[in-house]
Protein backbone atom coordinates (compact mmCIF):
# COMPACT_ATOMS: atom_id res chain seq x y z
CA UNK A 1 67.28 -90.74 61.56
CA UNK A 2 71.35 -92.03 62.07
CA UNK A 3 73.26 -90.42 58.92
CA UNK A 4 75.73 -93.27 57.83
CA UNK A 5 78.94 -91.83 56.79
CA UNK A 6 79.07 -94.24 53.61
CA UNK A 7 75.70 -92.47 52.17
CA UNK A 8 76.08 -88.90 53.54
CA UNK A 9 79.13 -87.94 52.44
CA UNK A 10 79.00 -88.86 48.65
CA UNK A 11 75.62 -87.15 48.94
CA UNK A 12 77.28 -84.08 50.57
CA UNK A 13 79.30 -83.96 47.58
CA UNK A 14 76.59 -84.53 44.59
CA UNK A 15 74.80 -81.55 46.61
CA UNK A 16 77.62 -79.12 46.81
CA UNK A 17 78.29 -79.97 43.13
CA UNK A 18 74.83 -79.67 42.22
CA UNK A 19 74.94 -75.96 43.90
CA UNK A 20 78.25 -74.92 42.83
CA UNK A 21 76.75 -75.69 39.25
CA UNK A 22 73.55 -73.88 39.69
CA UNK A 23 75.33 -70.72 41.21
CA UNK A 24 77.52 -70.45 37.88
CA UNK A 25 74.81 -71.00 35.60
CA UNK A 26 73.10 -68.38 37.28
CA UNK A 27 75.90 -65.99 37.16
CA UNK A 28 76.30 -66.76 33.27
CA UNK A 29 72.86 -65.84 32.87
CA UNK A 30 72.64 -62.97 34.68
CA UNK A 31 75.36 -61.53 32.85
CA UNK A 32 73.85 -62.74 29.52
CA UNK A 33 70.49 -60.50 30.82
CA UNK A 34 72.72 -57.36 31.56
CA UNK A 35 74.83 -57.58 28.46
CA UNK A 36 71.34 -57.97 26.75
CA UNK A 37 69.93 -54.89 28.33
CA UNK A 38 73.19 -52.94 27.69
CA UNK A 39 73.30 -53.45 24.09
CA UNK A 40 69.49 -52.70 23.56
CA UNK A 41 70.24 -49.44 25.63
CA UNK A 42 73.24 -48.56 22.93
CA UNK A 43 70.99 -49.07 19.84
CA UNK A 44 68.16 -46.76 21.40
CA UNK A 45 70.92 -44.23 22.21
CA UNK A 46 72.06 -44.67 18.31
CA UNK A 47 69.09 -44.54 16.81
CA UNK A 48 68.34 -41.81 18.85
CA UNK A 49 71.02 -39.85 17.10
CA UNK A 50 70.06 -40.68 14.19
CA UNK A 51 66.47 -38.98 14.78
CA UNK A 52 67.96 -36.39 16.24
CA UNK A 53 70.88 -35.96 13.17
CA UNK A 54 67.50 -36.39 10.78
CA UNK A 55 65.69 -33.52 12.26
CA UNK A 56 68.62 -31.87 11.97
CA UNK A 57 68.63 -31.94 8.32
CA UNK A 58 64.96 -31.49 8.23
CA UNK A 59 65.50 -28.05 9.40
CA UNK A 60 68.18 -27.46 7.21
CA UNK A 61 66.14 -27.89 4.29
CA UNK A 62 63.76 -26.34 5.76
CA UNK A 63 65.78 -22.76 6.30
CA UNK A 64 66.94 -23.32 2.48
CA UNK A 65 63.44 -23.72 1.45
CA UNK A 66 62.66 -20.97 2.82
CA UNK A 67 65.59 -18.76 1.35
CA UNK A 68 64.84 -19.75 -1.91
CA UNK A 69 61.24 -18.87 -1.87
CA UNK A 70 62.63 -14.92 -0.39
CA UNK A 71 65.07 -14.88 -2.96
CA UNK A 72 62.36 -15.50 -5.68
């Protein structure tokens, strides 16, 4: 098959726009994914410290409870 210049060049071009296209589209969503991950990561690490803050003041109350009760 004999490539004519006239046909295979503006196709070249379509083609390496076509991929240049793809490639940052693919980048954008990658980075979309990872800043998704890394912000789902931050709220588990926040609402872990919120249990952990929680439980916290569980056993606070707890130890007063049980004060009281000894005191009484």
């Amino acid at each position: 098959m004999d490539w004519n210049p006239a046909i295979a060049i503006p196709l070249g071009s379509f083609l390496m726009v076509i991929i240049i296209v793809a490639t940052i589209n693919f980048r954008r969503m990658r980075e979309r994914e990872l800043q998704a991950h890394q912000d789902l990561r931050m709220r588990e690490m926040e609402q872990e410290r919120r249990l952990k803050e929680l439980e916290i003041e569980r056993l606070k109350l707890e130890v007063e409870k049980n004060k009281a009760l000894r005191v009484s």
